[in-house]
Protein backbone atom coordinates (compact mmCIF):
# COMPACT_ATOMS: atom_id res chain seq x y z
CA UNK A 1 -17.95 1.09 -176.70
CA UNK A 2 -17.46 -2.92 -175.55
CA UNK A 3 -20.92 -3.58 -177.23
CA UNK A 4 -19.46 -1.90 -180.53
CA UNK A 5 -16.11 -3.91 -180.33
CA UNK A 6 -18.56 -6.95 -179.98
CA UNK A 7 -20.49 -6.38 -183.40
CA UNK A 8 -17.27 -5.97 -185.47
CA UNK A 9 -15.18 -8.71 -183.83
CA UNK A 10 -17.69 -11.28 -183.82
CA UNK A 11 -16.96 -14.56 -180.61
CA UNK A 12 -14.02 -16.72 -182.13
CA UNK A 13 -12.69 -14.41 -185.31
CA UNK A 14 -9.96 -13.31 -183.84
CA UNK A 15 -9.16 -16.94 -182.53
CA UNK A 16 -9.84 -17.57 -186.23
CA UNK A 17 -7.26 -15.07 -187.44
CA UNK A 18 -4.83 -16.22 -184.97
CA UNK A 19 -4.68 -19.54 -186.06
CA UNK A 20 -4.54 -19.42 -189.86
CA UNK A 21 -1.36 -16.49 -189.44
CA UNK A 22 -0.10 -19.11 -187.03
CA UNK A 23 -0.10 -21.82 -190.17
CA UNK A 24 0.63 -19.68 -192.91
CA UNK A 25 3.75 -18.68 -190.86
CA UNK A 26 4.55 -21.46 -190.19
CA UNK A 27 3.67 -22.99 -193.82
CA UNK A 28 6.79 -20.40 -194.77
CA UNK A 29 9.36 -21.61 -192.81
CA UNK A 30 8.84 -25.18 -193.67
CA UNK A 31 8.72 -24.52 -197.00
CA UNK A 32 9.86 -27.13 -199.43
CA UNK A 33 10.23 -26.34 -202.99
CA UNK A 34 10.43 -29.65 -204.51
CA UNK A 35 7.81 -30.99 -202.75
CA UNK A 36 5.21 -27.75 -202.20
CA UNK A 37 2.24 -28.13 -199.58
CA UNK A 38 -1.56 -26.76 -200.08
CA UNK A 39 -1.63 -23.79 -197.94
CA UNK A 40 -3.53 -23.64 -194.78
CA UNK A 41 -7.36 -22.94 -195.86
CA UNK A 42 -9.15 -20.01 -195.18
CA UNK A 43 -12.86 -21.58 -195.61
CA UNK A 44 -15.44 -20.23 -193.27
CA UNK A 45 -12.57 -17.56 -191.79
CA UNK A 46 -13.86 -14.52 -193.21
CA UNK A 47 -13.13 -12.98 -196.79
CA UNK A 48 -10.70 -10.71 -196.18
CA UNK A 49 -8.60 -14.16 -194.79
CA UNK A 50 -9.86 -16.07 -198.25
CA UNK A 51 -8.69 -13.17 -200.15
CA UNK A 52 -5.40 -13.26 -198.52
CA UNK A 53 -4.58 -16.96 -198.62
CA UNK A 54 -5.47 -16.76 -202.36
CA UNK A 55 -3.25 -13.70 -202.88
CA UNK A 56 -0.64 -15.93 -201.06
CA UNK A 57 -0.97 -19.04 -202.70
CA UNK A 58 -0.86 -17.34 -206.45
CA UNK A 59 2.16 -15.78 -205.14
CA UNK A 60 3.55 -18.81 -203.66
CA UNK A 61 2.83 -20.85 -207.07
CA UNK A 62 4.60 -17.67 -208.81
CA UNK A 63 7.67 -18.11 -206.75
CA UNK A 64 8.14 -21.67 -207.43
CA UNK A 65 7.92 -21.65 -210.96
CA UNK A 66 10.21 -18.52 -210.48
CA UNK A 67 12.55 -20.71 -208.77
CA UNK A 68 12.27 -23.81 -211.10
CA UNK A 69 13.07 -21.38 -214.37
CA UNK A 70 16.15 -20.37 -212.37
CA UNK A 71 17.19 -24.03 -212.37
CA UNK A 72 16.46 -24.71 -215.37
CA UNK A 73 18.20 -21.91 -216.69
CA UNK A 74 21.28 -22.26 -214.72
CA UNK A 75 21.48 -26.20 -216.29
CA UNK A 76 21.30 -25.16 -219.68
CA UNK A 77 23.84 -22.41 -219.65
CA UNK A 78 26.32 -24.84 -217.51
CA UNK A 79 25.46 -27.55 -220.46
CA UNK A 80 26.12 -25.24 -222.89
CA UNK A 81 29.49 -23.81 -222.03
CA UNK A 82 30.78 -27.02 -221.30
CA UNK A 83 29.91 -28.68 -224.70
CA UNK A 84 32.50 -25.95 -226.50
CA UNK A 85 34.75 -26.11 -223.55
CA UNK A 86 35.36 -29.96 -223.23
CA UNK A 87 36.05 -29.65 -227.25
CA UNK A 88 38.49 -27.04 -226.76
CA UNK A 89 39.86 -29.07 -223.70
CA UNK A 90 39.93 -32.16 -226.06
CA UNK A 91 41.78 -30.46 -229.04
CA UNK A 92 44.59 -29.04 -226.90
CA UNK A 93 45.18 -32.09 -225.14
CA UNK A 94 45.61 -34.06 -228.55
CA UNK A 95 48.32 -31.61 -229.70
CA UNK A 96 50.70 -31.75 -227.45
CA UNK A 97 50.39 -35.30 -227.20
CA UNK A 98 53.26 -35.07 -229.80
CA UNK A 99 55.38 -32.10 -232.11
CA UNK A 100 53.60 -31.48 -234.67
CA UNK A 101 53.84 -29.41 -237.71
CA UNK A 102 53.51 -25.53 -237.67
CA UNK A 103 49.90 -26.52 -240.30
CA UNK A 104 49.11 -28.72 -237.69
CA UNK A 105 49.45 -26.31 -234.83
CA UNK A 106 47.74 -23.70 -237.13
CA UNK A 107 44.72 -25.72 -238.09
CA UNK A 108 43.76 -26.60 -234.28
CA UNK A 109 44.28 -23.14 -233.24
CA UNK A 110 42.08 -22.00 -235.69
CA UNK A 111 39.60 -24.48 -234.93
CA UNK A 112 39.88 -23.53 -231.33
CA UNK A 113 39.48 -19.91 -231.60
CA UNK A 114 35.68 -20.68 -233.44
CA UNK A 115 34.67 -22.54 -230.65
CA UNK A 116 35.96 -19.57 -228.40
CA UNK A 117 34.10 -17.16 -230.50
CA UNK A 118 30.92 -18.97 -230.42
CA UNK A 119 31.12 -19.15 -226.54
CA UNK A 120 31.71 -15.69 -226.72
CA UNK A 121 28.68 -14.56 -228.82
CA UNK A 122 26.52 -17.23 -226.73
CA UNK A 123 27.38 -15.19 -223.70
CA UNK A 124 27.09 -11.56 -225.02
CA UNK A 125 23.48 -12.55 -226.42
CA UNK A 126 22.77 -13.97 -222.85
CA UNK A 127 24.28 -10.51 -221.63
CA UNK A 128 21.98 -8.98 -223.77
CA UNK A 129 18.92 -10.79 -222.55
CA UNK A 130 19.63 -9.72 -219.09
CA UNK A 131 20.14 -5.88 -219.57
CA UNK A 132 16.73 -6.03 -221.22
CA UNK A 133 14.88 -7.75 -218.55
CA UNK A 134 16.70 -6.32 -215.61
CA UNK A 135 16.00 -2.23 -217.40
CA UNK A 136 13.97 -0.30 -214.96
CA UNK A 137 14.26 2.62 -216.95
CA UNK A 138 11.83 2.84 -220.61
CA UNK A 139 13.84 2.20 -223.37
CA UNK A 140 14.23 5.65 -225.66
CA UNK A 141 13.26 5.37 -228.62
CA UNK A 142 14.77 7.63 -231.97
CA UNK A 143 13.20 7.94 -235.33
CA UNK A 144 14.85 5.60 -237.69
CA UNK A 145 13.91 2.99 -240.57
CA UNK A 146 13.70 -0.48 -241.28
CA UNK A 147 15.24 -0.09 -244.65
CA UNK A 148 18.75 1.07 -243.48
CA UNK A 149 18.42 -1.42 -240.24
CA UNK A 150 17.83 -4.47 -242.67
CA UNK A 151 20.80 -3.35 -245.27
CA UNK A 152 23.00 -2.82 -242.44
CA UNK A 153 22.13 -6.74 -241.15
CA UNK A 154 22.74 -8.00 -244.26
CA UNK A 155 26.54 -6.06 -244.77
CA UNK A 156 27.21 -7.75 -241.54
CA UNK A 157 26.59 -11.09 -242.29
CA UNK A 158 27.63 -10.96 -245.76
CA UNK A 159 30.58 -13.34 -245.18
CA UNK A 160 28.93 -16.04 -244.11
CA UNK A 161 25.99 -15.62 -246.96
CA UNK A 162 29.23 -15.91 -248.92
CA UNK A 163 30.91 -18.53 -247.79
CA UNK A 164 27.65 -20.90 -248.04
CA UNK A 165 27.10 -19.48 -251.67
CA UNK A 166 23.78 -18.27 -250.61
CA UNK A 167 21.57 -15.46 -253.14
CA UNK A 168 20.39 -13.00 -250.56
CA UNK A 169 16.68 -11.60 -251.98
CA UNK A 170 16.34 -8.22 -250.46
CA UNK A 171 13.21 -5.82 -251.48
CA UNK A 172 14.19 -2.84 -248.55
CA UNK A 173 11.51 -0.36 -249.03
CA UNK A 174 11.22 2.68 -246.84
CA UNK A 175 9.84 1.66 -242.82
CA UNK A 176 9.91 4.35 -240.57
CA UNK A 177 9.36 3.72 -236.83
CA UNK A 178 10.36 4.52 -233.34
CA UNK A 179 13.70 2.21 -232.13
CA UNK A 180 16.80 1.79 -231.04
CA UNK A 181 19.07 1.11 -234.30
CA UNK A 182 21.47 -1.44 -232.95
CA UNK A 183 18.49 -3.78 -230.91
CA UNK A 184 16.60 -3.63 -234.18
CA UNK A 185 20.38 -4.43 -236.41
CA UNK A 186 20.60 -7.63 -233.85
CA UNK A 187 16.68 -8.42 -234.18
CA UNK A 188 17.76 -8.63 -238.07
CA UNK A 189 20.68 -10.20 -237.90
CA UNK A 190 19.36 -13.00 -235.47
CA UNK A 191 16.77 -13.47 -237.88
CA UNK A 192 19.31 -13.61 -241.41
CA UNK A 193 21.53 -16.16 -239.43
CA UNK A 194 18.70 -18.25 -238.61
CA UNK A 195 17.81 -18.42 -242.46
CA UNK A 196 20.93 -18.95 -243.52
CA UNK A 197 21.78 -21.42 -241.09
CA UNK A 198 18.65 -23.27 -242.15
CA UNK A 199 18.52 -22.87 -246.08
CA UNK A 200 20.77 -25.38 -247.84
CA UNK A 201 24.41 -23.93 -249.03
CA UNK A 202 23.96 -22.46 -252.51
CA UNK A 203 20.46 -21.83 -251.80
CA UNK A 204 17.95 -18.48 -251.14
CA UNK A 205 16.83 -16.60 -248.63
CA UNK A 206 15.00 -12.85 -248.64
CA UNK A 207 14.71 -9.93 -246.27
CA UNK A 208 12.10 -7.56 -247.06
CA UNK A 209 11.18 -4.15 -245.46
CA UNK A 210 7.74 -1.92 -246.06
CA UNK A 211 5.19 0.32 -244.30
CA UNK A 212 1.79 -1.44 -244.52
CA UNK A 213 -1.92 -0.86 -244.08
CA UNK A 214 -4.47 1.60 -242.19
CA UNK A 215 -3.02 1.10 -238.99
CA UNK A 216 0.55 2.43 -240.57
CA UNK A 217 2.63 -0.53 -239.68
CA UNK A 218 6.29 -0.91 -240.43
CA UNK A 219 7.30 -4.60 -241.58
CA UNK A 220 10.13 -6.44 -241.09
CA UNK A 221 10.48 -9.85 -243.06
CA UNK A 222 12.99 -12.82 -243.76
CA UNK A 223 12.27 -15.89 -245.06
CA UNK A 224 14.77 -19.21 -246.00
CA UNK A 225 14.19 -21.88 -248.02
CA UNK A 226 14.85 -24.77 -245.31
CA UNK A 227 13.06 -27.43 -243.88
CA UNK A 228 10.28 -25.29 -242.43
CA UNK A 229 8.27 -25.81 -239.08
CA UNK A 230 5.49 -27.62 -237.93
CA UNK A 231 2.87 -25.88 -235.65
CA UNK A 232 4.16 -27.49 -232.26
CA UNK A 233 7.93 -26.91 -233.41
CA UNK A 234 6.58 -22.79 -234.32
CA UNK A 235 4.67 -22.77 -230.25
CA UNK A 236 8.07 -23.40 -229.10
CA UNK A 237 11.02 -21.63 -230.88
CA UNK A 238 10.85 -18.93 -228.46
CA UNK A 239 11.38 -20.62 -225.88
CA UNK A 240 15.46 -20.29 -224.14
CA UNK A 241 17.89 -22.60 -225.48
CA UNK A 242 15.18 -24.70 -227.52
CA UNK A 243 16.23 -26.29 -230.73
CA UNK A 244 14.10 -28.51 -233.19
CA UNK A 245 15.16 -32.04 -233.14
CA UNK A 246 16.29 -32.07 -236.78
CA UNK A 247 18.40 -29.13 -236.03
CA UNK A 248 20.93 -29.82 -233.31
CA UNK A 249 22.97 -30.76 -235.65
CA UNK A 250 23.74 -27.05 -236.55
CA UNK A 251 25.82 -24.74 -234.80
CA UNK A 252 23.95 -22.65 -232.23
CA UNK A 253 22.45 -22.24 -228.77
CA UNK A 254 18.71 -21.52 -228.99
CA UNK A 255 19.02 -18.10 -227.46
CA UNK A 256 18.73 -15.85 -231.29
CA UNK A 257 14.90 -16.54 -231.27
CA UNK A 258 14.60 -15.13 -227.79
CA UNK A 259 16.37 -12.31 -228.14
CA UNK A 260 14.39 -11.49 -231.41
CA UNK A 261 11.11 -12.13 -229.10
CA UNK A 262 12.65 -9.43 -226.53
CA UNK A 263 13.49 -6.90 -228.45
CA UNK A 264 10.70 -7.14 -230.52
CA UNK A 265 8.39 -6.60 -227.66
CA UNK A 266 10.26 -3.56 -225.67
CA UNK A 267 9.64 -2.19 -229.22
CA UNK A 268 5.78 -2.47 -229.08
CA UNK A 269 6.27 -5.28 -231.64
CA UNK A 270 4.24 -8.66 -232.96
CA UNK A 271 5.74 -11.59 -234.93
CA UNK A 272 3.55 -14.34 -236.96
CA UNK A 273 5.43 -17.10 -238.17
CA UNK A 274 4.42 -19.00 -241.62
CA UNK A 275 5.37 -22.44 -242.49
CA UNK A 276 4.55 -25.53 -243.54
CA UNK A 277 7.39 -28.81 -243.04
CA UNK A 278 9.52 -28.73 -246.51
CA UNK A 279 8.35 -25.23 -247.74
CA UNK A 280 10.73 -22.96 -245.71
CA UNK A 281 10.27 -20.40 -243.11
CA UNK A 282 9.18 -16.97 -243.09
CA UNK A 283 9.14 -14.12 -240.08
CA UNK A 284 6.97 -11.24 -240.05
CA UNK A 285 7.77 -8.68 -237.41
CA UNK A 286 5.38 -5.83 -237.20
CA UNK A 287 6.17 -2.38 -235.75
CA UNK A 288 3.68 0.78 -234.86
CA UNK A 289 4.88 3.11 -237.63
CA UNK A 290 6.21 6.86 -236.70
């Protein structure tokens, strides 16, 4: 039986074992985040040692990134709310510097209750974000269609088309897949706003809906007549809280495009993007048909 234990424990591997758990542990509990550390090597300490500082290190990388996302994220959501917030701060503050007249005190309120109400709809679409990722269950999906899901986007966002005096193009053609309506009514809507926001007041925009091809996909489209996208610009727009240079300008918080990307994908979805800088904007959001 010793001779056995000999063969599979070769002299020195479990010396060899000892020491690299000894600095891996201790590799943990010095961990810095900012400034990360190789981890101990594993060279010429068997494979099933390699194969576990790899796993660890991968995991390790994984973990920081994790960790630097978080920051990131928690920066950007504290920049945005305070933008709106010091506004709001900044409007009160200047009337009741003095009475004023009831117009007056009408006007600011008004003005303050938008900024309120954008806050508000940047915090639900955040909300919205995190159900989706945090879900452990699989979404359910219900028969449905495109064509009603697109119709009702554009009823809902009617007044602002209105208000900007913009032609709404719509060519809804039948689109049946599996989804759940209201995701699919804020993938739409996300995607109209975006246009509108983009295409010049008094100008066009289009939302289309059909069932295309072999493969029996159902299509969701809307395109703008705005200043379009260049390639690098297109790689990015997905990302949280990103916004184009020439577009901060605009009200919104770079979190629509993302929340079209996420609900597009628990739906089994693609999008391609087409653009060229000057020529407008057009998404293409592709579902497996029922």
């Amino acid at each position: 039986m010793d001779d056995v234990r000999a063969r599979e424990n070769p002299p020195g591997e479990e010396e060899f074992e000892t020491d690299l758990l000894r600095a891996l542990t201790e590799y943990f509990e010095d961990l810095d985040l900012d400034r990360p550390a190789p981890l101990p090597s594993a060279a010429g300490k068997g494979e099933d040692l390699a194969r576990l500082q790899a796993a660890l290190s991968s995991s390790s990388e994984r973990f920081r990134k994790a960790i630097r996302n978080l920051r990131r994220y928690t920066s950007n959501v504290s920049h945005e709310l305070l933008n709106p917030l010091s506004v709001i701060k900044s409007k009160a503050e200047v009337t009741l510097l003095r009475p004023r007249s009831t117009e007056y005190y009408e006007k600011k309120l008004t003005e303050i209750i938008g900024h309120v109400s954008s806050m508000r709809n940047m915090i639900e679409s955040l909300l919205e974000l995190s159900r989706l990722d945090l879900s452990e269950k699989p979404l359910k999906l219900e028969p449905m269609d495109l064509q009603r899901t697109a119709d009702a986007a554009c009823q809902n966002l009617s007044p602002i088309f209105n208000r900007r005096g913009q032609e709404v193009v719509k060519e809804l053609k039948p689109a049946p897949l599996l989804g759940r309506e209201h995701l699919l009514i804020t993938l739409a809507c996300n995607l109209l706003d975006n246009a509108s926001k983009y295409s010049p007041p008094g100008g066009r925009l289009g939302i289309r809906t059909y069932r295309e091809g072999a493969a029996g996909e159902s299509v969701l489209e809307v395109w703008d007549t705005g200043p379009g996208m260049s390639p690098e610009e297109i790689r990015q727009c997905f990302e949280l809280f990103w916004r184009a240079d020439g577009s901060r300008h605009l009200p919104g918080y770079g979190i629509g495009l993302p929340l079209v990307y996420r609900i597009a994908q628990i739906h089994n979805g693609r999008i391609e993007m087409l653009s060229e800088l000057g020529e407008g904007l057009l998404f293409r959001v592709r579902f497996p048909a029922a």
